[in-house]
Protein backbone atom coordinates (compact mmCIF):
# COMPACT_ATOMS: atom_id res chain seq x y z
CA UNK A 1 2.86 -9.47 5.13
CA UNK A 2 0.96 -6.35 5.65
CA UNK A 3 1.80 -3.79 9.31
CA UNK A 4 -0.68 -2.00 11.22
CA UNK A 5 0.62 1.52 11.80
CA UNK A 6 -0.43 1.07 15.61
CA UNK A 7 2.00 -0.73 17.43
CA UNK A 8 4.06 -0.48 21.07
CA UNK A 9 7.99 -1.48 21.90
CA UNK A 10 10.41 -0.60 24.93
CA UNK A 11 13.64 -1.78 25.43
CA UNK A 12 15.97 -0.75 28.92
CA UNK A 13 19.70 -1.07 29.10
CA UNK A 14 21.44 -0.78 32.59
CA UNK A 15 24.29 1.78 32.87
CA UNK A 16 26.73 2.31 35.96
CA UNK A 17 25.06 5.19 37.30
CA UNK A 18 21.54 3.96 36.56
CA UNK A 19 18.85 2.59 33.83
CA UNK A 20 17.69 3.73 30.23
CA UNK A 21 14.45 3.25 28.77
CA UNK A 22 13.39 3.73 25.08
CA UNK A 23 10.07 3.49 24.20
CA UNK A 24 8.18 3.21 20.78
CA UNK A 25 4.83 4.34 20.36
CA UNK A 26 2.76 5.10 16.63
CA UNK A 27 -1.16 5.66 15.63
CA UNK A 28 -2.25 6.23 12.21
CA UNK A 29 -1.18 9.20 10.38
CA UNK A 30 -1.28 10.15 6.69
CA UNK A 31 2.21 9.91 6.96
CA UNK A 32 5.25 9.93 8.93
CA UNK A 33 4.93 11.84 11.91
CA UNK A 34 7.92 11.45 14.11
CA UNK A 35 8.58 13.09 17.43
CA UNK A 36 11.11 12.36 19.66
CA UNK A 37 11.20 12.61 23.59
CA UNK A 38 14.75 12.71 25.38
CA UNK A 39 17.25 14.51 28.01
CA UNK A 40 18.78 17.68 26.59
CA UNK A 41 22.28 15.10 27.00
CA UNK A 42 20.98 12.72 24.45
CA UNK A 43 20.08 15.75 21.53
CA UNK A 44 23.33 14.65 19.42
CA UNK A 45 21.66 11.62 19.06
CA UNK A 46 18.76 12.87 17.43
CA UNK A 47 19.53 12.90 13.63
CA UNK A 48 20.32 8.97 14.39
CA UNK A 49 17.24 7.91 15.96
CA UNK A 50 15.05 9.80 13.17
CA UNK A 51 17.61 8.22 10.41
CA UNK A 52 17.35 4.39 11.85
CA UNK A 53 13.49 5.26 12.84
CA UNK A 54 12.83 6.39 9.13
CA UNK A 55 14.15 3.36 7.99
CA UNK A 56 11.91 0.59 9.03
CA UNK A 57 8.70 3.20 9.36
CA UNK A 58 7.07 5.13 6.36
CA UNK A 59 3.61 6.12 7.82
CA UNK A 60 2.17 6.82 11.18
CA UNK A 61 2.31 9.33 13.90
CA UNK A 62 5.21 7.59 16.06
CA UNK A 63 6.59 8.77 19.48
CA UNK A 64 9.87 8.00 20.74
CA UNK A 65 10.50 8.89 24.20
CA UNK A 66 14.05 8.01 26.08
CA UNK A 67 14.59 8.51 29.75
CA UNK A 68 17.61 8.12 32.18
CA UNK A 69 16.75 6.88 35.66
CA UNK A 70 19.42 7.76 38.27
CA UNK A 71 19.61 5.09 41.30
CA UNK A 72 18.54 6.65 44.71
CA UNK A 73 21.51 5.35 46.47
CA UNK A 74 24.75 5.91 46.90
CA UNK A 75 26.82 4.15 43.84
CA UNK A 76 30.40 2.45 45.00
CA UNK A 77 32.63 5.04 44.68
CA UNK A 78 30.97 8.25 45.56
CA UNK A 79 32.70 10.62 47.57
CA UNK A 80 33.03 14.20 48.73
CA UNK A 81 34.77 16.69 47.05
CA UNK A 82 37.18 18.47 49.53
CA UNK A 83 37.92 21.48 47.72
CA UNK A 84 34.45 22.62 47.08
CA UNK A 85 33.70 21.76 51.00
CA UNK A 86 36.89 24.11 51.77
CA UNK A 87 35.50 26.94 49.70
CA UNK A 88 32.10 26.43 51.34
CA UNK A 89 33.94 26.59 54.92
CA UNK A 90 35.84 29.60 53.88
CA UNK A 91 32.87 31.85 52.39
CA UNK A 92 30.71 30.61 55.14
CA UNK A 93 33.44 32.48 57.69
CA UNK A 94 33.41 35.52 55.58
CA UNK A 95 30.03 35.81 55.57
CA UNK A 96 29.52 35.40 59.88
CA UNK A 97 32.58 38.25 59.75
CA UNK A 98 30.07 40.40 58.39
CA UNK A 99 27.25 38.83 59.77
CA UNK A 100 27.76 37.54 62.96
CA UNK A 101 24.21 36.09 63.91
CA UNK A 102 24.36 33.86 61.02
CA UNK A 103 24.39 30.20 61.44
CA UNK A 104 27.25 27.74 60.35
CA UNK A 105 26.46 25.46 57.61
CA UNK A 106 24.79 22.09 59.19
CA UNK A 107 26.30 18.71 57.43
CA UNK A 108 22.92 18.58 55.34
CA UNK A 109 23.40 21.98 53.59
CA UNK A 110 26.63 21.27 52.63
CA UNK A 111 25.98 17.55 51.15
CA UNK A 112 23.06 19.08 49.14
CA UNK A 113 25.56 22.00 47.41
CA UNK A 114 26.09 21.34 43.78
CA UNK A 115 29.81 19.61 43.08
CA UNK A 116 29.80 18.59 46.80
CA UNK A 117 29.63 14.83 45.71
CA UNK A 118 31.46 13.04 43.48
CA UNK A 119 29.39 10.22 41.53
CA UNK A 120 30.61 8.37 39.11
CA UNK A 121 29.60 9.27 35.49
CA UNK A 122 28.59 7.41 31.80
CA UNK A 123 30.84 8.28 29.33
CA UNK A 124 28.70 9.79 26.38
CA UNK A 125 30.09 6.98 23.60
CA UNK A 126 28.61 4.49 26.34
CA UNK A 127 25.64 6.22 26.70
CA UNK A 128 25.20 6.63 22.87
CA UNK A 129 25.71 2.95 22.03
CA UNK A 130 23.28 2.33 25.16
CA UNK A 131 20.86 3.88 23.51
CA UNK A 132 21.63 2.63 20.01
CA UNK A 133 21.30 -0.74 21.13
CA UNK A 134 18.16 -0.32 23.00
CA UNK A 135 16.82 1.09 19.68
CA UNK A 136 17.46 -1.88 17.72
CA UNK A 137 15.71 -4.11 20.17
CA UNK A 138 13.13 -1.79 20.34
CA UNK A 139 12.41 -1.39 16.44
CA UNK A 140 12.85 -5.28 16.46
CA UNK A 141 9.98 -5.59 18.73
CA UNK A 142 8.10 -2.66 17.38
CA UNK A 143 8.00 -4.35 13.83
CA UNK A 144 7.15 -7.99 15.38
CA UNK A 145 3.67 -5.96 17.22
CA UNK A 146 2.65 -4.53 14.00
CA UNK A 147 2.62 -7.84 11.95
CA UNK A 148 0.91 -9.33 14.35
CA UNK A 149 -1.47 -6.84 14.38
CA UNK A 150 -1.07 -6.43 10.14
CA UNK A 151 -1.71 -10.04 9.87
CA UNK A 152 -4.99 -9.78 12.11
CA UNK A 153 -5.97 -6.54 9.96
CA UNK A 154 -5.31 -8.79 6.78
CA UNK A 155 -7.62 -11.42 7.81
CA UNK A 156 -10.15 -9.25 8.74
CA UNK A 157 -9.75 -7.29 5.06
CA UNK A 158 -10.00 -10.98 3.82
CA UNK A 159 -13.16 -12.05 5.48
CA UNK A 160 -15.15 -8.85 4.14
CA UNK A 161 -13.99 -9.24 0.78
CA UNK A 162 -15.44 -13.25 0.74
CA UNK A 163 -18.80 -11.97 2.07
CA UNK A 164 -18.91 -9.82 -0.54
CA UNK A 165 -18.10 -12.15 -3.23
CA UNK A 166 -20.55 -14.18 -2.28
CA UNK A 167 -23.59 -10.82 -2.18
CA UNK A 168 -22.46 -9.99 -5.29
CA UNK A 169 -23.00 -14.43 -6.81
CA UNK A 170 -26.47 -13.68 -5.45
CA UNK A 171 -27.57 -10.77 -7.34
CA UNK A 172 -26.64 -11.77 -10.49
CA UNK A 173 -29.41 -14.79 -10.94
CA UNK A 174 -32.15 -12.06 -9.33
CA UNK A 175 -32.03 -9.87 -12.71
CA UNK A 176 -33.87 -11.87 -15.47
CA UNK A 177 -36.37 -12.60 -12.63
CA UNK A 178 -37.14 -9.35 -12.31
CA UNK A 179 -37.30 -8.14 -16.09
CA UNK A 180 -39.52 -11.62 -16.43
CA UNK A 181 -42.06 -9.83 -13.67
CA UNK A 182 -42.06 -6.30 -15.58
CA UNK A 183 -42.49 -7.58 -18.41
CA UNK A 184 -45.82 -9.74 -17.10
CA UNK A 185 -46.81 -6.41 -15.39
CA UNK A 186 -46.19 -4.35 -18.46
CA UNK A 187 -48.40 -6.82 -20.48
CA UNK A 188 -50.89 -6.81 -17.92
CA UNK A 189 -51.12 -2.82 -18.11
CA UNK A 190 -51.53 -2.99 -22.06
CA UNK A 191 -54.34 -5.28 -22.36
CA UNK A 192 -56.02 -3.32 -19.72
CA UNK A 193 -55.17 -0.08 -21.89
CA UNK A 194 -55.71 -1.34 -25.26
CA UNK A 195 -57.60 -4.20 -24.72
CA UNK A 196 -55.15 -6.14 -26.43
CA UNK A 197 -50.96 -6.96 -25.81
CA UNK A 198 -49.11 -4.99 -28.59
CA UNK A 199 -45.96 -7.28 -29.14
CA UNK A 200 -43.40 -5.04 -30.58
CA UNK A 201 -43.75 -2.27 -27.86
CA UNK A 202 -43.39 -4.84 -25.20
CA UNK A 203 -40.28 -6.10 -27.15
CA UNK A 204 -38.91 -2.23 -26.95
CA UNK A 205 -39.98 -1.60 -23.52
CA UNK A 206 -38.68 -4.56 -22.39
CA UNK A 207 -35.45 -3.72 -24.09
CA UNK A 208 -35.03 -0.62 -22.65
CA UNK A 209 -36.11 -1.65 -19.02
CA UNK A 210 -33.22 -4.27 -19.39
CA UNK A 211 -30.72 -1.66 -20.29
CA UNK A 212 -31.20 0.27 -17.62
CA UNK A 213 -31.14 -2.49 -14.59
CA UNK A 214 -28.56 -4.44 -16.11
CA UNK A 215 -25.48 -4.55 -13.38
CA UNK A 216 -23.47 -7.22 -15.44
CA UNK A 217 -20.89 -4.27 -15.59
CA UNK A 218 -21.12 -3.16 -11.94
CA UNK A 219 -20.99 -6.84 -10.63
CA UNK A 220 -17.70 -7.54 -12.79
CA UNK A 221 -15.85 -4.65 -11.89
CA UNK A 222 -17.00 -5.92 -8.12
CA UNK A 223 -14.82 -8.91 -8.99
CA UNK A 224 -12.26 -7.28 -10.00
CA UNK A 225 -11.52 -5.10 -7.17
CA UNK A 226 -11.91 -7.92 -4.72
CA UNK A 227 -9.33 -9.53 -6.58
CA UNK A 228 -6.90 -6.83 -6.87
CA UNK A 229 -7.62 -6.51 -2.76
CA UNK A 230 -6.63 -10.15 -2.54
CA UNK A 231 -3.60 -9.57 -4.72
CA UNK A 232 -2.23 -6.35 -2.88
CA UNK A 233 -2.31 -7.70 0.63
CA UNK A 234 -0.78 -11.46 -0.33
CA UNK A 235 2.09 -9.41 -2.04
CA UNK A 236 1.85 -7.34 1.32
CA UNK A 237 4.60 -4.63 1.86
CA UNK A 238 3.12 -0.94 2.28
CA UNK A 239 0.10 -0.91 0.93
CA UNK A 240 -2.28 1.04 3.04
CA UNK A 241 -2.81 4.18 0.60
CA UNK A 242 -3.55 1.23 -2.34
CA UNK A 243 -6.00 -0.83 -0.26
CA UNK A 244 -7.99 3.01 0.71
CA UNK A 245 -8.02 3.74 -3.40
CA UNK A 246 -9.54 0.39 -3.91
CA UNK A 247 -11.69 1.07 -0.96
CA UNK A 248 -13.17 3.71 -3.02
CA UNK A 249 -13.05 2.01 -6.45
CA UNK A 250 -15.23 -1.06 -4.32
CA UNK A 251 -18.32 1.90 -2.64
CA UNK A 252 -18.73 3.38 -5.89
CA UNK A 253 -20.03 -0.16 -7.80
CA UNK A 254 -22.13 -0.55 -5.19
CA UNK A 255 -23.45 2.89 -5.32
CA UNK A 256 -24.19 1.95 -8.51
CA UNK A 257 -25.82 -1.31 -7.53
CA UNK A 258 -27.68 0.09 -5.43
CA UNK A 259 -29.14 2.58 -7.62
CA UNK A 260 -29.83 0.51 -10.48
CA UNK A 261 -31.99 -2.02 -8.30
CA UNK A 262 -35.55 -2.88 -8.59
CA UNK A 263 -35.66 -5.58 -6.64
CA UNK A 264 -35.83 -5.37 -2.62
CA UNK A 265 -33.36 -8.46 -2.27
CA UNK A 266 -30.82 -6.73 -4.78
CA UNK A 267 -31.03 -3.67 -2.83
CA UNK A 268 -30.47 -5.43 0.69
CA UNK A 269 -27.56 -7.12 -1.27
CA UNK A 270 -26.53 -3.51 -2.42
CA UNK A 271 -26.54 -1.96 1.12
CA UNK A 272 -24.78 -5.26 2.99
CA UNK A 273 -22.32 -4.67 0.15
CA UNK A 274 -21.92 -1.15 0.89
CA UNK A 275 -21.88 -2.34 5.06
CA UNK A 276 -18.90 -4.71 4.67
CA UNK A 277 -16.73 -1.55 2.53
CA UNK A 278 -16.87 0.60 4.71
CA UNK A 279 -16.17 -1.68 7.12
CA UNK A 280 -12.87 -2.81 5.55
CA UNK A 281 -12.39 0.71 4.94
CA UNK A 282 -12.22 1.59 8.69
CA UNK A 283 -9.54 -1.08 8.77
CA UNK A 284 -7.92 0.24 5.86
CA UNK A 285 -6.94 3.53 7.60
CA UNK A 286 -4.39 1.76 10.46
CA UNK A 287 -2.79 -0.18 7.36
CA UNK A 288 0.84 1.07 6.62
C-alpha cells in the first residue's frame, strides 16, 4: 500500500476537570515538517509526541495541535478557600483605614480573586497518559485516512500509466507507414528532378530518414518505466520521491517522441502521452 501525505485524525479523552482534544493535520512537504500546538502544561510532552509522530510519518508538513477544555460549571467538590478570603477581608480593612470612602469587597470580587476557589485538579501522569493515549488513536486513524486516500492516489497513478501503454501500442505500427510515404514522395521529387528514380540514393536517403524517426528506443524505454511504476506502487511503502524520478524518466521519452515525429497522429500520441505524465505527476507530489 502506498499513503497520501494529506490526511486528518482527532481523538478526545475526558478528564475530571474537563476534555482533551488532539488533532492531526499534514499537506505535502518535501519532507517532514512537524509542528506542534499545545498548553505551556503539556511542553514536557513534547520530545514524545515528535518521537511517536516521527515514527509512523517520514514526509509531509504535519500539525499537531492539543487543547484542554475546562467545564463551565462548578465540578463536585469545589469550594472556597477560607484563608485567602481572610487575607482579602483583612487587607480590604487596612485599606478603608487609610481610605475611608472606599467600598467593601462585594461577594463577586472576591469569588473572581485568584486562589479564592478550590477546583479539583489532573494530576500531570494522568494528563500525560491522557494525551498519550489520545495520540495513539489519533495516529491509528491518521494512518487509516491516508491509505484510503494512498490507495485512491494508486489507482489513479494506475489508470494513467494503462492509457499510456496503450498511446505508446499505437505509435509503433504508424512508423513504416510513414517512411513508406517519404519514400514515394522522395521518388516522386527525383523523377521530377532527374527525370528518372536513381535507386541507390533513394536506398541512402531512405536509410537515413529511418534513422532519424525511428522511436523503437524511446517507445521501449516507455515500457519500461511504466513497468517499474507498476512495480514500485504494488510493493508500496514510501515511495513518493521514486514515483517523481520516474515521473521524469517517463516526460523525457516523450519529449523525445514528440520530437522525432513526422506524423500528425504520432505527435497527438506524443502530446496525450506527455498530458497523462504530468498528470500522474501532479499526483505524485501528495505521495509519501
Amino acid at each position: 500500500m502506498i499513503f497520501s501525505m494529506t490526511g486528518y485524525a482527532v481523538a478526545t479523552a475526558e478528564l475530571d476537570v474537563g476534555s482533551l482534544s488532539l488533532e492531526l493535520r499534514s499537506v505535502n512537504h518535501r519532507y517532514l515538517d512537524l509542528q506542534l500546538r499545545m498548553p505551556d502544561e503539556l511542553r514536557a510532552l513534547e520530545p514524545m509526541l515528535r518521537e511517536q509522530i516521527s515514527s509512523q510519518i517520514s514526509r509531509g508538513k504535519v500539525e499537531c495541535r492539543i487543547n484542554l477544555l475546562s467545564r463551565a460549571s462548578v465540578q463536585p467538590g469545589s469550594g472556597i478557600n477560607l484563608e485567602v478570603v481572610k487575607q482579602l477581608s483583612a487587607w480590604s480593612a487596612q485599606v478603608r483605614e487609610v481610605l475611608p470612602a472606599a467600598g467593601e469587597l462585594t461577594i463577586s470580587e472576591i469569588l473572581k480573586w485568584n486562589g479564592v476557589t478550590e477546583s479539583p485538579s489532573v494530576s500531570s501522569e494522568s494528563l500525560h497518559a491522557a494525551v498519550a493515549t489520545a495520540l495513539r488513536q489519533a495516529l491509528l486513524d491518521f494512518a487509516a485516512a491516508r491509505q484510503r486516500e494512498g490507495e485512491k492516489l494508486a489507482s489513479f497513478l494506475l489508470e494513467r500509466a494503462e492509457g499510456i501503454e496503450h498511446l505508446r501500442l499505437d505509435v509503433a505500427p504508424r512508423i513504416p507507414g510513414a517512411i513508406a510515404a517519404y519514400e514515394t514522395k522522395l521518388r516522386a521529387r527525383l523523377f521530377e528532378a532527374l527525370g528518372s528514380e536513381d535507386d541507390e540514393r533513394v536506398r541512402q536517403e531512405i536509410t537515413l530518414y529511418a534513422s532519424k524517426i525511428d522511436v523503437d528506443e524511446e517507445l521501449s524505454r516507455l515500457h519500461t518505466h511504466l513497468a517499474e511504476v507498476r512495480r514500485v506502487i504494488s510493493k508500496g511503502g514510501i515511495v513518493g520521491k521514486r514515483l517523481d524520478f520516474m515521473m521524469q524518466e517517463l516526460h523525457r521519452e516523450a519529449n523525445t517522441l514528440g520530437s522525432k515525429s513526422v506524423d500528425t497522429e504520432v505527435s497527438r500520441c506524443a502530446m496525450d502521452i506527455k498530458l497523462l505524465i504530468e498528470q500522474m505527476r501532479e499526483q505524485v507530489q501528495n505521495i509519501e
